[in-house]
Protein backbone atom coordinates (compact mmCIF):
# COMPACT_ATOMS: atom_id res chain seq x y z
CA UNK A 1 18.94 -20.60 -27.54
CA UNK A 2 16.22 -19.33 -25.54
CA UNK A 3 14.21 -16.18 -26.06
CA UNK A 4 15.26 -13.28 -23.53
CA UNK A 5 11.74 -11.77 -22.73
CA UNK A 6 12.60 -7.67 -21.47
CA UNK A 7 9.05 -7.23 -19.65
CA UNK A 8 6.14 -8.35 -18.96
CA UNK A 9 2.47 -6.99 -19.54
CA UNK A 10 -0.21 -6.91 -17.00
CA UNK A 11 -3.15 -5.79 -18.87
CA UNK A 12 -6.25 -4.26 -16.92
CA UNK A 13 -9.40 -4.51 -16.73
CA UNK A 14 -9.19 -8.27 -18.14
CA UNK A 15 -5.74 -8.89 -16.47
CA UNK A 16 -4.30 -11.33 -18.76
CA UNK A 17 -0.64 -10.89 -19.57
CA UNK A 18 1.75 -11.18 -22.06
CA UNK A 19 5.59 -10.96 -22.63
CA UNK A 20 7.58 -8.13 -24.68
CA UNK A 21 10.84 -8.46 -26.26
CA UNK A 22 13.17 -5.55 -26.38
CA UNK A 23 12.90 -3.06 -29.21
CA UNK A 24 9.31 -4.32 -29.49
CA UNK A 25 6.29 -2.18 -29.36
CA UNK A 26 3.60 -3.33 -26.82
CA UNK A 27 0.95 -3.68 -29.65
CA UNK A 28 3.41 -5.92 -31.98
CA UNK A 29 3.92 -8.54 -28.96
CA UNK A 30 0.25 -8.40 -28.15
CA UNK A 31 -0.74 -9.18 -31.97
CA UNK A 32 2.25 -11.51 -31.66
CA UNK A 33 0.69 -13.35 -28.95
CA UNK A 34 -3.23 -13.34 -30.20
CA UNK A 35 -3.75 -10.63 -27.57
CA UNK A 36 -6.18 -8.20 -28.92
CA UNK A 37 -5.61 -4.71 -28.78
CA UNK A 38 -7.66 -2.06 -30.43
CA UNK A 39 -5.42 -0.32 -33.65
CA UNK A 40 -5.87 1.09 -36.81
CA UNK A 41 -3.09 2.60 -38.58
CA UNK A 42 0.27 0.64 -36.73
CA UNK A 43 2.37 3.91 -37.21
CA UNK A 44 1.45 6.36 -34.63
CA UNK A 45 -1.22 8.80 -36.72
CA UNK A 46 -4.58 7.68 -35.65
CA UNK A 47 -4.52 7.22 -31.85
CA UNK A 48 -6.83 3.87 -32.79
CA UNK A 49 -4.58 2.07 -30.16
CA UNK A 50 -4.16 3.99 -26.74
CA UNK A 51 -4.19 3.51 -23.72
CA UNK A 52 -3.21 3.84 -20.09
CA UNK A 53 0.02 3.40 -18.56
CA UNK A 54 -1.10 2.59 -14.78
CA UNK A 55 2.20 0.89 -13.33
CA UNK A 56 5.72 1.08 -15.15
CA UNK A 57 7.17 3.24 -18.13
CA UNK A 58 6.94 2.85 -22.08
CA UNK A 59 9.48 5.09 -24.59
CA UNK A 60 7.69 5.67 -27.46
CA UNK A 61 8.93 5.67 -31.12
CA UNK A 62 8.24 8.52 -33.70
CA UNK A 63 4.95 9.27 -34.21
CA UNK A 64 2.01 12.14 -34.85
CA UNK A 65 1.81 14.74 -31.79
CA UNK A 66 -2.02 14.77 -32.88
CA UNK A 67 -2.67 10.89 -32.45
CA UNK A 68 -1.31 11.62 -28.80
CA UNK A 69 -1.22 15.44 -27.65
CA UNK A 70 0.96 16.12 -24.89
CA UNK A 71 -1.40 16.58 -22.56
CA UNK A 72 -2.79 13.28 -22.54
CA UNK A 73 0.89 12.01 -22.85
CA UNK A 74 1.97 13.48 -19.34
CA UNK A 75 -1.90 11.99 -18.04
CA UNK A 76 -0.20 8.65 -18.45
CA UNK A 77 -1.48 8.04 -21.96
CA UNK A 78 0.40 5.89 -24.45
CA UNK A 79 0.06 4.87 -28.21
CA UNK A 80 0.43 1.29 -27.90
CA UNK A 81 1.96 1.00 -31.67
CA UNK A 82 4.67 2.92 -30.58
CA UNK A 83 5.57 2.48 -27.25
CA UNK A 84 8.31 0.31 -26.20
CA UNK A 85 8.82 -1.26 -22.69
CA UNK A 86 11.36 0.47 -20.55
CA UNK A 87 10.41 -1.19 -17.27
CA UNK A 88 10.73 -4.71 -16.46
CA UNK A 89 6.92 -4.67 -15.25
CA UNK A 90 4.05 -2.77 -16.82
CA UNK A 91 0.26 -2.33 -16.25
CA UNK A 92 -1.62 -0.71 -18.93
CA UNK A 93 -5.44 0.01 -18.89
CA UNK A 94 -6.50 -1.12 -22.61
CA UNK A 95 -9.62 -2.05 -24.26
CA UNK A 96 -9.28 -5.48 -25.77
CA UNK A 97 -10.57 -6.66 -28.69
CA UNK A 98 -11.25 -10.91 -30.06
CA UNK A 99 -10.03 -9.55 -33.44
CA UNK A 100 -6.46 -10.68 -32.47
CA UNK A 101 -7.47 -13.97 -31.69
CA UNK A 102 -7.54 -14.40 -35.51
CA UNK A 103 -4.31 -15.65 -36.76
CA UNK A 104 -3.56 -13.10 -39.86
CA UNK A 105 -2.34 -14.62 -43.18
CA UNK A 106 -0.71 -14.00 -46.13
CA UNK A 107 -2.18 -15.60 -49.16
CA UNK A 108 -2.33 -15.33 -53.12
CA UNK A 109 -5.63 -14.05 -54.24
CA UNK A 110 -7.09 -13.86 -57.61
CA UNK A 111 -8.85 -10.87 -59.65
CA UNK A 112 -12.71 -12.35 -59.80
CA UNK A 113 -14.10 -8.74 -61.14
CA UNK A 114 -13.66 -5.07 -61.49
CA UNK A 115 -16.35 -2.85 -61.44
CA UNK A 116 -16.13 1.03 -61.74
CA UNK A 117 -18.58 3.37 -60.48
CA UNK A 118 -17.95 7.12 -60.44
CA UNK A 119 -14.10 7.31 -59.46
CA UNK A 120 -14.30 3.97 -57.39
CA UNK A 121 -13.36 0.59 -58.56
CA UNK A 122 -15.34 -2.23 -56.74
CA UNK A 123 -12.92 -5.27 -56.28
CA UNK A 124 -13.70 -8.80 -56.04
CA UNK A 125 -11.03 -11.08 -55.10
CA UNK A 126 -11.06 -14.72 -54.74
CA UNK A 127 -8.47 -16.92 -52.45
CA UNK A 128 -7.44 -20.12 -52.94
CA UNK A 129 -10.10 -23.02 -52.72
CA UNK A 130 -7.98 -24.68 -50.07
CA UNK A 131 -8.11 -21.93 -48.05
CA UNK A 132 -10.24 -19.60 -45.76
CA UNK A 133 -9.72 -15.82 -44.31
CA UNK A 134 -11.56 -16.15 -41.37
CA UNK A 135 -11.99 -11.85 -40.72
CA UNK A 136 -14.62 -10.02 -38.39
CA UNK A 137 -16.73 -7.31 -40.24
CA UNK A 138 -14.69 -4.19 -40.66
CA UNK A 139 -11.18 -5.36 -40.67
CA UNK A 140 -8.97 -4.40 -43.51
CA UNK A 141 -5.99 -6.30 -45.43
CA UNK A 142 -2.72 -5.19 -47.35
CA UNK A 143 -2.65 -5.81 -50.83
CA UNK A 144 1.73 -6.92 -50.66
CA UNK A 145 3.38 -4.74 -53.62
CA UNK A 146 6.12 -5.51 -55.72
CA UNK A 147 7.99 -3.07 -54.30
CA UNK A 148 7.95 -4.34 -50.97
CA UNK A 149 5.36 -1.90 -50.23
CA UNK A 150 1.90 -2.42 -49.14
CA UNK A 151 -1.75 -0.93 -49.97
CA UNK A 152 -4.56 -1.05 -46.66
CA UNK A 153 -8.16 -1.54 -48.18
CA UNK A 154 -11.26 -2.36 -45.97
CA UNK A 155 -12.85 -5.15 -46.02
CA UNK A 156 -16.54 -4.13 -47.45
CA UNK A 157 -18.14 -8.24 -47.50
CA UNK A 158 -19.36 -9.12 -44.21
CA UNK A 159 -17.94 -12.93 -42.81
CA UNK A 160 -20.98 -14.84 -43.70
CA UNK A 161 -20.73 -13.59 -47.33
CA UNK A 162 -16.77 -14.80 -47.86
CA UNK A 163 -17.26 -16.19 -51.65
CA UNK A 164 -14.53 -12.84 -52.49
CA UNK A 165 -13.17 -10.37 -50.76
CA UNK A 166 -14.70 -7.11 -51.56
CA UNK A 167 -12.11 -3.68 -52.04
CA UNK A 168 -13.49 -0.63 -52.65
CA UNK A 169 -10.81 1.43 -53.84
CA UNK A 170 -10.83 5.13 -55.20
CA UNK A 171 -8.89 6.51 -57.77
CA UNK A 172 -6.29 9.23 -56.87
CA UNK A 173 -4.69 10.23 -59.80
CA UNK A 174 -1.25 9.81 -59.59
CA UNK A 175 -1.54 7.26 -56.97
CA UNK A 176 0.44 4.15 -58.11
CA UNK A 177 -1.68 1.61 -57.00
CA UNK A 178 -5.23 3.25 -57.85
CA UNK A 179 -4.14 4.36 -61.26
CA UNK A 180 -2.67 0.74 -61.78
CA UNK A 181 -6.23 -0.27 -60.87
CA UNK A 182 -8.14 1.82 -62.94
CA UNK A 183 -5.63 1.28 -66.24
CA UNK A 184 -3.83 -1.89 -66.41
CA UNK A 185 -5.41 -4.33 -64.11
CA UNK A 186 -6.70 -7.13 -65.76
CA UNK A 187 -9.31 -9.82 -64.58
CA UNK A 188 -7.58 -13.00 -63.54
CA UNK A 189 -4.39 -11.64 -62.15
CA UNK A 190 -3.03 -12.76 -59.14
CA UNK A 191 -2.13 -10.24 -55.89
CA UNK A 192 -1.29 -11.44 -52.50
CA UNK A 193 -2.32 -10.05 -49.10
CA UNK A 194 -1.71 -10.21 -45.62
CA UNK A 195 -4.91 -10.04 -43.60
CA UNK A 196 -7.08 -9.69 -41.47
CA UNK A 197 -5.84 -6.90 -39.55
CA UNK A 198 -7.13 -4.07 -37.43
CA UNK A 199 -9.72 -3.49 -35.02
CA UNK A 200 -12.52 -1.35 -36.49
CA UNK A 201 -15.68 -4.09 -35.70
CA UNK A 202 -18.70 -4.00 -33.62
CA UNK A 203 -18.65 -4.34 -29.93
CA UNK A 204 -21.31 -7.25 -29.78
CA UNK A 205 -21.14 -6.97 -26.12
CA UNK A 206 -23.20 -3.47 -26.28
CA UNK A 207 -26.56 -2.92 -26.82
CA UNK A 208 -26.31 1.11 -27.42
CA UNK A 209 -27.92 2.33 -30.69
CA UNK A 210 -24.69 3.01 -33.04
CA UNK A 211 -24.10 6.00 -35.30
CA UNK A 212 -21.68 5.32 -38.18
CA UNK A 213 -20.48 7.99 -39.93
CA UNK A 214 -18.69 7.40 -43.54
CA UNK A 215 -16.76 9.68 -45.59
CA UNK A 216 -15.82 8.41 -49.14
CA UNK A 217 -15.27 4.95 -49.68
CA UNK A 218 -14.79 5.25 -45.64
CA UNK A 219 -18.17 3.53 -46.55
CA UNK A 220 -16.50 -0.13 -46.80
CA UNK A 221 -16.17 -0.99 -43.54
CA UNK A 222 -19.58 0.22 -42.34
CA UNK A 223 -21.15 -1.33 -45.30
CA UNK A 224 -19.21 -4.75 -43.95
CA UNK A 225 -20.51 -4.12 -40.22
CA UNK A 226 -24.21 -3.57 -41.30
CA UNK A 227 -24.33 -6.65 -43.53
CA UNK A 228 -23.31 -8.69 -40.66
CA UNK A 229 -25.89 -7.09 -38.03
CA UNK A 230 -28.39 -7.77 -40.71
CA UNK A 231 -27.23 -11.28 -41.37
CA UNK A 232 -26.92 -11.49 -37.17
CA UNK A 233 -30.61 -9.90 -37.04
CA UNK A 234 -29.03 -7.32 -34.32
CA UNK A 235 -31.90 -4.90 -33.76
CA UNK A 236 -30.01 -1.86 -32.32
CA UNK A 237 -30.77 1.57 -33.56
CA UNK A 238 -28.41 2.62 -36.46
CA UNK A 239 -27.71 5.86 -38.34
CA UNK A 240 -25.68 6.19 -41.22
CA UNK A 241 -24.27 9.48 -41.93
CA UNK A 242 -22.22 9.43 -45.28
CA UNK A 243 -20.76 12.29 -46.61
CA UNK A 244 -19.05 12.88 -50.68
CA UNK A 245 -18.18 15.91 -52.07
CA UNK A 246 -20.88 15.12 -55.33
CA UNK A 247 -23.57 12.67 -54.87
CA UNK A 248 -21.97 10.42 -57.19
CA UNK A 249 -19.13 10.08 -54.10
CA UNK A 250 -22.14 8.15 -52.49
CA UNK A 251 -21.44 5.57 -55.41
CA UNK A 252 -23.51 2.49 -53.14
CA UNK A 253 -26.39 5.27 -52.16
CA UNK A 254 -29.50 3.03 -53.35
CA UNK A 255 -28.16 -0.26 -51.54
CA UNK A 256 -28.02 2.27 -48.00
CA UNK A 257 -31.65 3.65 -49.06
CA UNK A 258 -32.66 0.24 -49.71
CA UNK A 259 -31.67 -0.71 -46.11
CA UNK A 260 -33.30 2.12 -44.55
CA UNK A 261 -36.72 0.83 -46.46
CA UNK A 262 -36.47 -2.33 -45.41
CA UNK A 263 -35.19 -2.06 -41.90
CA UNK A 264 -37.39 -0.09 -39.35
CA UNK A 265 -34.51 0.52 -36.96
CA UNK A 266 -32.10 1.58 -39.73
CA UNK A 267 -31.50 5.37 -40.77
CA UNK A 268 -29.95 6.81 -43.74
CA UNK A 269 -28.60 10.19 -43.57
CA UNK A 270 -26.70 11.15 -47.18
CA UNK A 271 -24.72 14.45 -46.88
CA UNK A 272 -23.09 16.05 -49.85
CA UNK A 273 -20.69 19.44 -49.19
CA UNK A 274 -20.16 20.75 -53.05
CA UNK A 275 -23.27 19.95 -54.66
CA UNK A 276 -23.61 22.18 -57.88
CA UNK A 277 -26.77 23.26 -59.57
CA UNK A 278 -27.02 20.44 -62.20
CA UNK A 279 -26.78 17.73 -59.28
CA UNK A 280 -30.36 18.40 -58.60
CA UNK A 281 -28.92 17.78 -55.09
CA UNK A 282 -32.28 18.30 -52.27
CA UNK A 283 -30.28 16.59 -48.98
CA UNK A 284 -28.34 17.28 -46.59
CA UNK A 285 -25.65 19.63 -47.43
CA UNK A 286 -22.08 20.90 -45.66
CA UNK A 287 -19.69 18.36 -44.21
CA UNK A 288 -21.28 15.18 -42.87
CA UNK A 289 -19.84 15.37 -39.13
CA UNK A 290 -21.28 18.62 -38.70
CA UNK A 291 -24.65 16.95 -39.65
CA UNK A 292 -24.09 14.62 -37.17
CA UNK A 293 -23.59 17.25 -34.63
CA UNK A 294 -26.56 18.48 -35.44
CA UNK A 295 -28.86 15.97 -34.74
CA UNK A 296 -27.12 14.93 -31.63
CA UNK A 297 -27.24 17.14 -28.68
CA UNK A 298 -24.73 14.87 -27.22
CA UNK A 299 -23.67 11.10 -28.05
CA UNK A 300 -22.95 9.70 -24.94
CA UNK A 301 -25.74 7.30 -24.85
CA UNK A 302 -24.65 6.23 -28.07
CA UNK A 303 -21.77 3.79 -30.18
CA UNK A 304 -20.03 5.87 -32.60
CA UNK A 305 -18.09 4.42 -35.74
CA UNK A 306 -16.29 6.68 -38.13
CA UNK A 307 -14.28 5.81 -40.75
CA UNK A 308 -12.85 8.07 -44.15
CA UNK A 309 -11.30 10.78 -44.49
CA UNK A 310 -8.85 11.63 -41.85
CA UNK A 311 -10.37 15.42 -41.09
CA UNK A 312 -13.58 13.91 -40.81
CA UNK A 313 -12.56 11.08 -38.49
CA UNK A 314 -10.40 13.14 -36.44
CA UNK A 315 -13.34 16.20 -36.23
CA UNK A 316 -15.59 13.66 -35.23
CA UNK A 317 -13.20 12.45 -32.81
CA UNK A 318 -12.76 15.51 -31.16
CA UNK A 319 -16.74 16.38 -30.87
């Protein structure tokens, strides 16, 4: 029986199209179709994914008023994770990204190591040998539960270095799967993911000096993105602002120093909010997108990347 397609996509500026089914949202049949579209959380609460609807209508399914204020809803916006086709025919101004060109898997994996610093275990996971993630730098995967439910972690290895798959994963007490992490995981086990997914990477097309900003182990990605502009020998001007509560939230802080040492167009800007007296603490202090803020008169000329902490993301957002 063949496959009843409700509308069709016209997407702009590339103009490429692609077919949605009904009671599909636009970004499932784009992912579904190795059309890359820019996303980050899939359930309507980061705003990752919008964009423009030019020609047409969309309904859109539940989701956060703050990922898409109303406002920018009635300006023609749409959160492409939610919204369904209700027109036969629909342009839709998006950027596109190649991360959907890579088909997304899911495969066993094995425990290689754990290795706890501060509150965050390090996890090193190996696939099997027959097989290969192929991920860009700052995707993330979904460790698959026995529960049916699933666990996002970044990505924090860069492509080139694909030996594991590096999780850096804090522990929340009374979260299931960090506690489970932190108590009973045992080297050896075997997990299985679905991955890669999402569309945090670098625009390699731009040649704009970038400003990441990390909050946490919102660190992974970035960490992932700068290995592979090092390994790439991009030259653009970088800034890393990353931001903890207690300097001991910065657990990788001598591997970013050593980066700013070694790289002349590489900055390192460490910002800690509740040092106390015996941290000894002498940098930056308050919240780290405020410190960004301040250095920046404005960041138009400039890529930003943020990634942590939801407040953080979304202030920075908003600035």
């Amino acid at each position: 029986m063949s496959e009843v397609h409700a509308s069709t996509v016209k997407l702009l500026p590339s103009g490429r199209s692609f077919s949605v089914n009904a009671h599909e949202t636009i970004l499932e049949a784009a992912l579904r179709q190795n059309i890359g579209l820019p996303y980050g959380c899939r359930n309507g609460a980061c705003g990752a994914c919008k964009g423009r609807v030019v020609e047409g209508q969309v309904k859109h399914r539940q989701y956060q008023e703050k990922a898409l204020p109303a406002a920018e809803s009635a300006a023609g916006q749409a959160l492409l994770c939610c919204a369904e086709a209700s027109s036969s025919e629909l342009v839709i101004e998006a950027r596109e990204s190649s991360a959907g060109e890579i088909p997304v898997k899911t495969l066993p994996c094995r425990v290689e190591s754990i290795e706890k610093i501060h509150d965050v275990a390090v996890l090193k996971l190996k696939i099997p040998a027959s097989e290969r993630l192929q991920f860009m730098a700052g995707q993330y995967i979904d460790i698959l539960m026995r529960d049916g439910k699933a666990r996002s972690f970044s990505l924090a290895n860069a492509p080139h270095d694909d030996a594991f798959l590096e999780l850096h994963i804090r522990h929340m007490p009374g979260g299931t799967f960090s506690e489970y992490v932190f108590h009973t995981m045992k080297e050896r086990e075997i997990l299985r993911f679905k991955g890669p997914l999402g569309t945090f990477c670098l625009n390699e097309s731009s040649d704009k000096p970038i400003v990441f900003l990390a909050s946490g182990t919102g660190f992974a990605p970035i960490k992932g993105i700068i290995e592979h502009m090092i390994h790439q020998n991009i030259q653009r001007p970088m800034t890393l602002y990353w931001g903890g509560r207690r300097p001991a939230d910065l657990y990788f802080h001598q591997m970013a120093e050593s980066w700013a040492q070694q790289l002349p167009h590489f900055r390192y800007v460490p910002v800690v909010s509740d040092a106390t007296e015996e941290d000894q603490w002498t940098g930056r202090t308050g919240f780290v997108h405020q410190a960004v803020l301040d250095d920046f008169a404005e960041l138009s000329g400039h890529e930003v990347y943020a990634c942590g902490a939801p407040v953080v993301v979304e202030a920075a957002h908003q600035s």
